[in-house]
C-alpha atoms as a PDB file:
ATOM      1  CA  UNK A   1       6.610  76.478  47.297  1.00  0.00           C
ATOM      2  CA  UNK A   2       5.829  79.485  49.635  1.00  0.00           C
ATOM      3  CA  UNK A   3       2.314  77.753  50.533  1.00  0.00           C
ATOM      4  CA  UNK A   4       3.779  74.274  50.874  1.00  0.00           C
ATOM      5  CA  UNK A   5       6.117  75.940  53.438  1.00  0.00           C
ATOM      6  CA  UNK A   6       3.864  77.571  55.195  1.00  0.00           C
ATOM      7  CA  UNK A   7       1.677  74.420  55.614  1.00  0.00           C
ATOM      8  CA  UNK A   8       5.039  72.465  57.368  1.00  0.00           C
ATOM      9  CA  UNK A   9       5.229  75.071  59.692  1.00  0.00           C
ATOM     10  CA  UNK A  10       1.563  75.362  60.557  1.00  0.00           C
ATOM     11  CA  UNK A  11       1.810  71.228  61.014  1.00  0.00           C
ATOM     12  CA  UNK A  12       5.053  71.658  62.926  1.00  0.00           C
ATOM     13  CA  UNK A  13       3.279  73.896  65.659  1.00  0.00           C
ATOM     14  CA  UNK A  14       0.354  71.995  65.538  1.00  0.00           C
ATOM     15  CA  UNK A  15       2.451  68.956  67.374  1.00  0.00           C
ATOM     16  CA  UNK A  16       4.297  71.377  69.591  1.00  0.00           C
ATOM     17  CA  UNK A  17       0.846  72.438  70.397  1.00  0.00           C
ATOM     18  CA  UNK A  18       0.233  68.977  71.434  1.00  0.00           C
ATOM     19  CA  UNK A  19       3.506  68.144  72.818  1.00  0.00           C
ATOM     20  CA  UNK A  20       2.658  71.274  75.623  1.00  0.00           C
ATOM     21  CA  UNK A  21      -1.209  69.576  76.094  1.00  0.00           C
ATOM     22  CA  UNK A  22       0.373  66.305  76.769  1.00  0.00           C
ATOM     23  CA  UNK A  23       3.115  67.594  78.857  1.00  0.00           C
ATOM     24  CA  UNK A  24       0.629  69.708  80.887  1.00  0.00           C
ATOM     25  CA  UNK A  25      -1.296  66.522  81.528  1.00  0.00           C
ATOM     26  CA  UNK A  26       1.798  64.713  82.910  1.00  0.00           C
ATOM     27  CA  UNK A  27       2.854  67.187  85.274  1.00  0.00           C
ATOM     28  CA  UNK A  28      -0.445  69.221  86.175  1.00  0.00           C
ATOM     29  CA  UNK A  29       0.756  72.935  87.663  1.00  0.00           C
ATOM     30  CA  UNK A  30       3.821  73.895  86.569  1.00  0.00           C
ATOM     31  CA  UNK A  31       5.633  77.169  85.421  1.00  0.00           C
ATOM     32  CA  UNK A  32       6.763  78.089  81.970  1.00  0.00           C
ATOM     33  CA  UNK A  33      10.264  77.835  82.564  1.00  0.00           C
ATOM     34  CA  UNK A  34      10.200  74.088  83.922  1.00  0.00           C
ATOM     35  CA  UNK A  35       7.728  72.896  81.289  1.00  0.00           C
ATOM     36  CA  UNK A  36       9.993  74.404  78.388  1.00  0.00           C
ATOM     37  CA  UNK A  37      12.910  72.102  80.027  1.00  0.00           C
ATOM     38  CA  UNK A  38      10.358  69.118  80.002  1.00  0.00           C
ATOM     39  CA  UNK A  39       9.282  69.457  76.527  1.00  0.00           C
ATOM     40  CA  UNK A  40      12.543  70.730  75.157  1.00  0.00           C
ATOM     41  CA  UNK A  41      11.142  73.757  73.493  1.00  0.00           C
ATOM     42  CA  UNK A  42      12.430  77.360  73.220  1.00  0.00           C
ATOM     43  CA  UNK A  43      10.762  79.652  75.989  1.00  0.00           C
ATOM     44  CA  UNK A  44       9.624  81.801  73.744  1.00  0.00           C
ATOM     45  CA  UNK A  45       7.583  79.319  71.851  1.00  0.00           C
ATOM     46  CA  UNK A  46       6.461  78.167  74.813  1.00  0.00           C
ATOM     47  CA  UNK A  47       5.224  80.989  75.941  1.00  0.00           C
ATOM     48  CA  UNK A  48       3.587  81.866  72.403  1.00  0.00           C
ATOM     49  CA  UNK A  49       1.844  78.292  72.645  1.00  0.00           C
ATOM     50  CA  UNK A  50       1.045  79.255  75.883  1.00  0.00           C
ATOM     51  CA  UNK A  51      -0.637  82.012  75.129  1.00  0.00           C
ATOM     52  CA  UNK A  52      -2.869  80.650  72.081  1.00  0.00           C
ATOM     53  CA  UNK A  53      -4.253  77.715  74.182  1.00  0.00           C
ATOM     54  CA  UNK A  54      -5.133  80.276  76.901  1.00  0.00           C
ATOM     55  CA  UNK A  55      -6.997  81.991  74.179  1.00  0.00           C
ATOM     56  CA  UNK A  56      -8.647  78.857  73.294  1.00  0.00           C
ATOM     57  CA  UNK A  57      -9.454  78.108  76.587  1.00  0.00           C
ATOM     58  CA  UNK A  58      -7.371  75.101  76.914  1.00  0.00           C
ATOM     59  CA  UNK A  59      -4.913  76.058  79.091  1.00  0.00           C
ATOM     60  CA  UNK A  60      -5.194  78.834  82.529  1.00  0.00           C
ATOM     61  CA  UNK A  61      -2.486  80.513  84.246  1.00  0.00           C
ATOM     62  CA  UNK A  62      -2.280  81.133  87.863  1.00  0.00           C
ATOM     63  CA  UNK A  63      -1.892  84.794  88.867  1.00  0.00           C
ATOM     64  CA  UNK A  64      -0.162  83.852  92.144  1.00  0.00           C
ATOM     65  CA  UNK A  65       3.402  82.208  90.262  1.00  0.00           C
ATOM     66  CA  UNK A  66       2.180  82.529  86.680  1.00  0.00           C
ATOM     67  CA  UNK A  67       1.972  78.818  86.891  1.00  0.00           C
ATOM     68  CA  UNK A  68      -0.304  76.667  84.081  1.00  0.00           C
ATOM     69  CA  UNK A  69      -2.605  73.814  83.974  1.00  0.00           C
ATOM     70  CA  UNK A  70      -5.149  71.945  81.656  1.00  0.00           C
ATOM     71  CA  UNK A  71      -8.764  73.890  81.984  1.00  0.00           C
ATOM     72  CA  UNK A  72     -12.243  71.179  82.064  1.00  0.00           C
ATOM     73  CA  UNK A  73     -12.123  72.212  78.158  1.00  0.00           C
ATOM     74  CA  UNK A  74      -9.725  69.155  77.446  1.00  0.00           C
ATOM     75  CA  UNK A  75     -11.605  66.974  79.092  1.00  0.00           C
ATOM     76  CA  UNK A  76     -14.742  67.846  76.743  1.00  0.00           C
ATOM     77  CA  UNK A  77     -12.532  66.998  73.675  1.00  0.00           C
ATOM     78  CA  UNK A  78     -12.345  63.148  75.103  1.00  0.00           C
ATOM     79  CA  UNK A  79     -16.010  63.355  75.701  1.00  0.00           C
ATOM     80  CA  UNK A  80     -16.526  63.971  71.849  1.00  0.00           C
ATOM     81  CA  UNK A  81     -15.234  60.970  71.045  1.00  0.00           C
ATOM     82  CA  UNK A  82     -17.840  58.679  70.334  1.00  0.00           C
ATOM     83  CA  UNK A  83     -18.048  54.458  71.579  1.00  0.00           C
ATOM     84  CA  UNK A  84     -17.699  53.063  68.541  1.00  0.00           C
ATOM     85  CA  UNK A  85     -14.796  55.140  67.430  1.00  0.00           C
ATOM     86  CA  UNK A  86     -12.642  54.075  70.309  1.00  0.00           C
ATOM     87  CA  UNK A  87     -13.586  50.368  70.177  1.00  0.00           C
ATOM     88  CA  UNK A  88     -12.800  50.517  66.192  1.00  0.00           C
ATOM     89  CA  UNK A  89      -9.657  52.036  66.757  1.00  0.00           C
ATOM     90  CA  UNK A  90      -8.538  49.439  69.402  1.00  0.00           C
ATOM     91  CA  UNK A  91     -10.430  46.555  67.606  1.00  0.00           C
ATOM     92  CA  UNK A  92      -9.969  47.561  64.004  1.00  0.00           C
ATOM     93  CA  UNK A  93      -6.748  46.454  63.258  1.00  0.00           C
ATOM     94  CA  UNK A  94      -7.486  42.630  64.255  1.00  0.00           C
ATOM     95  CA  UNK A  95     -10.896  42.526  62.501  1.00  0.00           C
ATOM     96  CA  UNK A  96      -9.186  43.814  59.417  1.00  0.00           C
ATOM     97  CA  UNK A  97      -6.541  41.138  59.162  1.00  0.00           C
ATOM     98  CA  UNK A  98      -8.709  38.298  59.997  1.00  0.00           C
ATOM     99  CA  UNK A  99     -11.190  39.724  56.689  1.00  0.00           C
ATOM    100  CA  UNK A 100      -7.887  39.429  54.697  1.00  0.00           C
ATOM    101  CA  UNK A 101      -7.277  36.080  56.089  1.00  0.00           C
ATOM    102  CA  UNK A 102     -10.919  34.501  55.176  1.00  0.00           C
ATOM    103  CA  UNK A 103     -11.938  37.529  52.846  1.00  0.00           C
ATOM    104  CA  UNK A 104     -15.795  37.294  53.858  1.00  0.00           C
ATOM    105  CA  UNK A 105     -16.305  40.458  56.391  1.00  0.00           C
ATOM    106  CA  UNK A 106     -17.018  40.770  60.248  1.00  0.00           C
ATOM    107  CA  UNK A 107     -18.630  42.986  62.634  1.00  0.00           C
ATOM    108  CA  UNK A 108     -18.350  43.183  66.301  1.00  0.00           C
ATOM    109  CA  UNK A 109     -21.501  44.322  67.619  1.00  0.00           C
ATOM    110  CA  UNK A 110     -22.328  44.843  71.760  1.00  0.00           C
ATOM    111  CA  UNK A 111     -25.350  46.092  73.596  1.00  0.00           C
ATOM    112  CA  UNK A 112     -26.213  49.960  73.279  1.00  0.00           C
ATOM    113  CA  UNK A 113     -29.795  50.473  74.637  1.00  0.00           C
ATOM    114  CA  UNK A 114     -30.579  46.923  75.483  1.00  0.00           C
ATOM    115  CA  UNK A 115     -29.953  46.610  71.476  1.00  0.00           C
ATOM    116  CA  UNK A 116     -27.469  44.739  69.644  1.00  0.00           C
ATOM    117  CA  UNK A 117     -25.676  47.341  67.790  1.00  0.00           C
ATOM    118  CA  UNK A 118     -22.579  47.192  65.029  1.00  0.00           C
ATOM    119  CA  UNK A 119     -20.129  49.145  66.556  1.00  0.00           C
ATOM    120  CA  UNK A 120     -17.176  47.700  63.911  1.00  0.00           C
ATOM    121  CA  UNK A 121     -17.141  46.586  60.994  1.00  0.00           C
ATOM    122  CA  UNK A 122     -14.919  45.355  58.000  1.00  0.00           C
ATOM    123  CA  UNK A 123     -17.478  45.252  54.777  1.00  0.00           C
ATOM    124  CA  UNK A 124     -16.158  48.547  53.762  1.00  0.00           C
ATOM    125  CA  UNK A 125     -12.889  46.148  52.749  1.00  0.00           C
ATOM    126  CA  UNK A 126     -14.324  42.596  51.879  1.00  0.00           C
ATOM    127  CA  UNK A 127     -14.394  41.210  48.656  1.00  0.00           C
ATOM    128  CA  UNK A 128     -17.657  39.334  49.538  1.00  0.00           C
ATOM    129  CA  UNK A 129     -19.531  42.304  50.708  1.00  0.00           C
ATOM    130  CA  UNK A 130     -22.877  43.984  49.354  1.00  0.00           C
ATOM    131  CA  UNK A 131     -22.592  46.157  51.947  1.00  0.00           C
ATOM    132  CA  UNK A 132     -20.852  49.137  52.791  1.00  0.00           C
ATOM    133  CA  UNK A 133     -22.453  51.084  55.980  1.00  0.00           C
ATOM    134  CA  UNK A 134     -23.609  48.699  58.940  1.00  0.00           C
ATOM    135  CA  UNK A 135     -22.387  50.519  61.961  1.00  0.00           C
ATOM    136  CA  UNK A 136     -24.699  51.691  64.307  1.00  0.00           C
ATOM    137  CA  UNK A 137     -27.119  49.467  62.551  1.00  0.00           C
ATOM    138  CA  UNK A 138     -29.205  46.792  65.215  1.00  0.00           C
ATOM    139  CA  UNK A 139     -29.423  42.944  64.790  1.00  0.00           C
ATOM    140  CA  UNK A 140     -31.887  40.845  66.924  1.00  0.00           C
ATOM    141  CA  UNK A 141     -30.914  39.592  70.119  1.00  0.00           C
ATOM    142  CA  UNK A 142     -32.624  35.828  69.597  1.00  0.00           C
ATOM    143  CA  UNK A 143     -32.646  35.746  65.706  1.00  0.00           C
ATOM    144  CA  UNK A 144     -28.992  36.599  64.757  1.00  0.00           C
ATOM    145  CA  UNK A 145     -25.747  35.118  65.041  1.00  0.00           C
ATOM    146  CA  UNK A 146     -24.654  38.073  66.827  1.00  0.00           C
ATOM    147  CA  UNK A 147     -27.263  37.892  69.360  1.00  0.00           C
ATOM    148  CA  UNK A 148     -27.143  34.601  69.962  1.00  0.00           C
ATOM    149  CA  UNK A 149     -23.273  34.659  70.612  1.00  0.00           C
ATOM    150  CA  UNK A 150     -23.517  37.893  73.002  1.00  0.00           C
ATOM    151  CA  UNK A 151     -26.884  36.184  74.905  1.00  0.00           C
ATOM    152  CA  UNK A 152     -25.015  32.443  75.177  1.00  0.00           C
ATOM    153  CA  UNK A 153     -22.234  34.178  77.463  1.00  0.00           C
ATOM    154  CA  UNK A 154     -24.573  36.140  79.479  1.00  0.00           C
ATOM    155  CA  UNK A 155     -25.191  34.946  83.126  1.00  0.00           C
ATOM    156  CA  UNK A 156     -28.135  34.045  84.121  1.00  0.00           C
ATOM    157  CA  UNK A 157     -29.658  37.621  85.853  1.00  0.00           C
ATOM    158  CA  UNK A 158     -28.045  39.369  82.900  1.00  0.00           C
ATOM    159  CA  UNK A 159     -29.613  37.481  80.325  1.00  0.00           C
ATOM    160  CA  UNK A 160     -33.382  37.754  82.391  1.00  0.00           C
ATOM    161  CA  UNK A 161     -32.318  41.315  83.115  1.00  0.00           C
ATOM    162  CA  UNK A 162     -31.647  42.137  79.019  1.00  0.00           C
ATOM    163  CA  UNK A 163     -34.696  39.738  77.785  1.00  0.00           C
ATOM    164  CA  UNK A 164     -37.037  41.727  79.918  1.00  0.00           C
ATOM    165  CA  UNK A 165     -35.442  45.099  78.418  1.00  0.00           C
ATOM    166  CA  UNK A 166     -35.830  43.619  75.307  1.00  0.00           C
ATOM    167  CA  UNK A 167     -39.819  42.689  75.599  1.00  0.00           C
ATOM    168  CA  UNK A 168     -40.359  46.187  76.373  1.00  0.00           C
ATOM    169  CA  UNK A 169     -38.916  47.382  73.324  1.00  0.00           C
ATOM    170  CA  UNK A 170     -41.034  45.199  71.267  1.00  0.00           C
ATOM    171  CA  UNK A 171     -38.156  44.279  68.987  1.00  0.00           C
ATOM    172  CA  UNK A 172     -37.868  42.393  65.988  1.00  0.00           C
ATOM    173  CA  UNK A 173     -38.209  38.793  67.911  1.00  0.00           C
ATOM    174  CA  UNK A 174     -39.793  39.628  70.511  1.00  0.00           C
ATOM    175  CA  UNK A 175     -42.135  36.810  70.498  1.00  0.00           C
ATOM    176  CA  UNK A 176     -39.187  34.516  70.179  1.00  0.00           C
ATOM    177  CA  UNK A 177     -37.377  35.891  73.321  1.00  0.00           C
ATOM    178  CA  UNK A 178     -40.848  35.674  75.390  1.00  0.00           C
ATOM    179  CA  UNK A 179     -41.129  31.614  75.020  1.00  0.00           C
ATOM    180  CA  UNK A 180     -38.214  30.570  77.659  1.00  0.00           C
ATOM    181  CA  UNK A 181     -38.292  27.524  75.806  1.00  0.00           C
ATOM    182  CA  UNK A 182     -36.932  28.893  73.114  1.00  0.00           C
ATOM    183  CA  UNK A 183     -34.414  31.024  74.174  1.00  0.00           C
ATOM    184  CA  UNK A 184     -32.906  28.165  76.385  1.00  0.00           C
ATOM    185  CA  UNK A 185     -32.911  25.651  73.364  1.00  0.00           C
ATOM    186  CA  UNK A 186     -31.094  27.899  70.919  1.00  0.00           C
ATOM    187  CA  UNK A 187     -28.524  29.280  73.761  1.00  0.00           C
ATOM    188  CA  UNK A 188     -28.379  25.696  74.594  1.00  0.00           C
ATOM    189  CA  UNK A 189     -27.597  25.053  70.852  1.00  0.00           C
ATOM    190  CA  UNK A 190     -24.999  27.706  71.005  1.00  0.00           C
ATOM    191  CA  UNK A 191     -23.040  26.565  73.864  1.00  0.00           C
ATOM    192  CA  UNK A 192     -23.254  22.854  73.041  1.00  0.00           C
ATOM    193  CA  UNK A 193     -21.568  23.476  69.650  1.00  0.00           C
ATOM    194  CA  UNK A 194     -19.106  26.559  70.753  1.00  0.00           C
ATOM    195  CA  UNK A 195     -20.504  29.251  68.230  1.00  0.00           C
ATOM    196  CA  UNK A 196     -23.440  31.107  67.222  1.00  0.00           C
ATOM    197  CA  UNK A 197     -25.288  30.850  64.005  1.00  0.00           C
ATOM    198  CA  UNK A 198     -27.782  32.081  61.917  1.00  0.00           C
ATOM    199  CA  UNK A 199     -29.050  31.383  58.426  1.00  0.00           C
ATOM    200  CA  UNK A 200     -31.333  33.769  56.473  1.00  0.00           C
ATOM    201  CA  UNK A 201     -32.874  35.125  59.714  1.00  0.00           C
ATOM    202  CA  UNK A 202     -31.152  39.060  59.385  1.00  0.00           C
ATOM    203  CA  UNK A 203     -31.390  38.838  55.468  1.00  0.00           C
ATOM    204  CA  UNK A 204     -32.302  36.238  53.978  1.00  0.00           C
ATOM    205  CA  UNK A 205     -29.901  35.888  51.628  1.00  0.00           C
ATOM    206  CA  UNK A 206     -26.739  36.010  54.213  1.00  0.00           C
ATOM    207  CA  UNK A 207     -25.402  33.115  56.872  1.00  0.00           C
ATOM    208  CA  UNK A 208     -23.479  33.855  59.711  1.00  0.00           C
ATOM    209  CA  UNK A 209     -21.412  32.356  62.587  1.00  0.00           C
ATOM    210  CA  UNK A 210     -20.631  34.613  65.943  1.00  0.00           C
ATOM    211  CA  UNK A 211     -18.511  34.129  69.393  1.00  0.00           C
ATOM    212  CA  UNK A 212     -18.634  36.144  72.363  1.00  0.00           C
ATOM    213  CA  UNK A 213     -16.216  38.853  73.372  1.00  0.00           C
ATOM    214  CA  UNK A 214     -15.418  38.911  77.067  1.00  0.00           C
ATOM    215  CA  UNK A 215     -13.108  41.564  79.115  1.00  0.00           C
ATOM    216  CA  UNK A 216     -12.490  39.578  81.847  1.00  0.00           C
ATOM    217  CA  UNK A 217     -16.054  37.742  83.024  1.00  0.00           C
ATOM    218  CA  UNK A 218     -17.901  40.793  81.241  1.00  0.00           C
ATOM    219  CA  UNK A 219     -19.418  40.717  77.696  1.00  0.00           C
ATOM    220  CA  UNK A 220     -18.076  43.218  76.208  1.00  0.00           C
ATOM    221  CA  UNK A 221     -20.046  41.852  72.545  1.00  0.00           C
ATOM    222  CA  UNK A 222     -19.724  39.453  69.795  1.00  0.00           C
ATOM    223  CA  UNK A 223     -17.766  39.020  66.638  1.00  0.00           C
ATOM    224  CA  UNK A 224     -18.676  37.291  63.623  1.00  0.00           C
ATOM    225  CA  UNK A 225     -17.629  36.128  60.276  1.00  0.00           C
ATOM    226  CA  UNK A 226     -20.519  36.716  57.568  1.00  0.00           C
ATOM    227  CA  UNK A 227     -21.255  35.270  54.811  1.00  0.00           C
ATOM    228  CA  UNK A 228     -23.736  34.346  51.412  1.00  0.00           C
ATOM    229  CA  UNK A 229     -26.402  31.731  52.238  1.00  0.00           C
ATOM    230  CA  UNK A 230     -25.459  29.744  49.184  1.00  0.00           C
ATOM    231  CA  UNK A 231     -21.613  29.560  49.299  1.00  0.00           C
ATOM    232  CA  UNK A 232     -21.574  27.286  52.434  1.00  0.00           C
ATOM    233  CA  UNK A 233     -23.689  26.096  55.338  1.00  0.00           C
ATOM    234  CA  UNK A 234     -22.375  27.386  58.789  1.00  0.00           C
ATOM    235  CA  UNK A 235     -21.017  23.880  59.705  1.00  0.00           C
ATOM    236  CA  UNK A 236     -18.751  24.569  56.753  1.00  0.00           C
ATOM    237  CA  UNK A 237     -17.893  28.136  57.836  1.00  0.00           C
ATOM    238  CA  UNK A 238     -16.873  26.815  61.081  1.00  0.00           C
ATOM    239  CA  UNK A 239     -14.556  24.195  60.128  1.00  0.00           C
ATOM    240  CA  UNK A 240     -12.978  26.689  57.892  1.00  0.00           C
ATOM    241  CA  UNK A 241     -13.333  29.934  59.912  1.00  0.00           C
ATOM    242  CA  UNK A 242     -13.304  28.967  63.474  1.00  0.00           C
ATOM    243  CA  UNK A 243     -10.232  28.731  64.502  1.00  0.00           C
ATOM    244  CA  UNK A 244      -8.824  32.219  62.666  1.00  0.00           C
ATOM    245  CA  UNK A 245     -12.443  34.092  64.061  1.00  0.00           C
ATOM    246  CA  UNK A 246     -11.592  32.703  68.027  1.00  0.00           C
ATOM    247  CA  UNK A 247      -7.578  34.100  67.551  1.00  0.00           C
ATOM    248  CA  UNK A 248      -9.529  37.271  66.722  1.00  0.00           C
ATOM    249  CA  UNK A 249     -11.894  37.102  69.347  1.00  0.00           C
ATOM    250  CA  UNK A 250      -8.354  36.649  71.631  1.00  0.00           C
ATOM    251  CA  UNK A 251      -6.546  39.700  70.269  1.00  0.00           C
ATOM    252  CA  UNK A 252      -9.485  41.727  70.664  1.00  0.00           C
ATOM    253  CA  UNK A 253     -10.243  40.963  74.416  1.00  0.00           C
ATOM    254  CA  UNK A 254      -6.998  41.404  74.651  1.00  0.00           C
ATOM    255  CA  UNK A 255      -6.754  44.647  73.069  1.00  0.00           C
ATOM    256  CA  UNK A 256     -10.446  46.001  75.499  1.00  0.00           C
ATOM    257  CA  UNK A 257      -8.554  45.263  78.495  1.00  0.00           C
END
């Protein structure tokens, strides 16, 4: 019992560690006294917690009033925290609930690089999954339903701007996104129908359908619903899946604003 105490206390000062951080941040310089007030703590543990973040190099005191403020260090903490985390954590919720709805999984994927990249994902808690570890992984801009989705939304010196980026990098349909003829029929395709799609051409053995994700009139990526090659065509998967993957797609723009 003495070591499961001792862990409730070290938890317990842990928040009112973080209850000083975020009260610092809220009222920028400000003495001991009126930040124990604010945060309704003891002086004395305030000036304890004090104390450790100075050691810590979170916090500085000014030698003038002895008053305190957040040092750059915080700052650096935020910076640590990677793209895809954040958007998961904002997005995650909504992709998760539309994979229990339709059980096949999603990803939302957006540009890193001038690449489309899986920055969320739900295959980690899909039934219908054979895969467990797609984020961060790449998809073709022309030759995935991904792609396709994020390129349809594009305007027009965007999408020149990003198929020129992408002929530089030589990727995997390269010689696809040179022949304008191409790309304008299959973006054509896309908006003509409302959705992306995409059968066989990431693995052969998976279909998908994809919309765009837009914060405001920027596209901020795509979201689709994937799914095996042989359980349904993606005419099927749309008048099944549509409607639940574009009150995603809301929540999550939504949710990136």
């Amino acid at each position: 019992m003495d070591g499961l105490d001792g862990h409730y206390k070290d938890v317990r000062a842990l928040a009112r560690g973080i209850d000083i951080l975020e009260a610092l941040a809220d009222l920028g310089w400000v003495k001991p006294g009126a930040l124990s007030t604010y945060v309704g703590l003891d002086r004395s543990s305030v000036y304890r917690l004090i104390s450790t973040l100075s050691n810590k190099g979170y916090v500085v005191r000014r030698q003038e009033d002895g008053a305190v403020a957040l040092t750059s260090r915080v700052a650096r903490l935020a910076d640590g925290i990677r793209d895809d985390e954040l958007i998961f954590q904002r997005i995650g919720p909504f992709m998760e609930k539309l994979t229990e709805e339709v059980l096949w999984p999603s990803d939302f994927a957006g540009l890193v690089g001038g690449q489309i990249t899986i920055q969320a994902s739900t295959h980690n808690i899909s039934p219908m999954s054979m895969h467990r570890r797609l984020i961060g992984k790449t998809r073709p801009l022309l030759n995935s339903a991904l792609g396709r989705a994020l390129l349809s939304a594009l305007p027009p010196g965007a999408l020149e701007a990003l198929l020129s980026t992408a002929l530089r990098l030589d990727g995997k349909d390269a010689s696809d996104i040179a022949d304008c003829a191409i790309v304008d029929r299959i973006l054509q395709e896309v908006r003509d129908v409302g959705y992306a799609s995409s059968v066989g051409l990431t693995e052969d053995k998976i279909s998908a359908i994809a919309l765009p994700v837009l914060v405001g009139t920027r596209v901020a990526g795509a979201l689709n619903i994937a799914f095996f090659r042989r359980a349904m065509s993606p005419e099927a998967a749309a008048q099944r899946y549509l409607i639940p993957l574009r009150q995603c797609v809301k929540s999550i723009e939504a949710a990136l604003k």
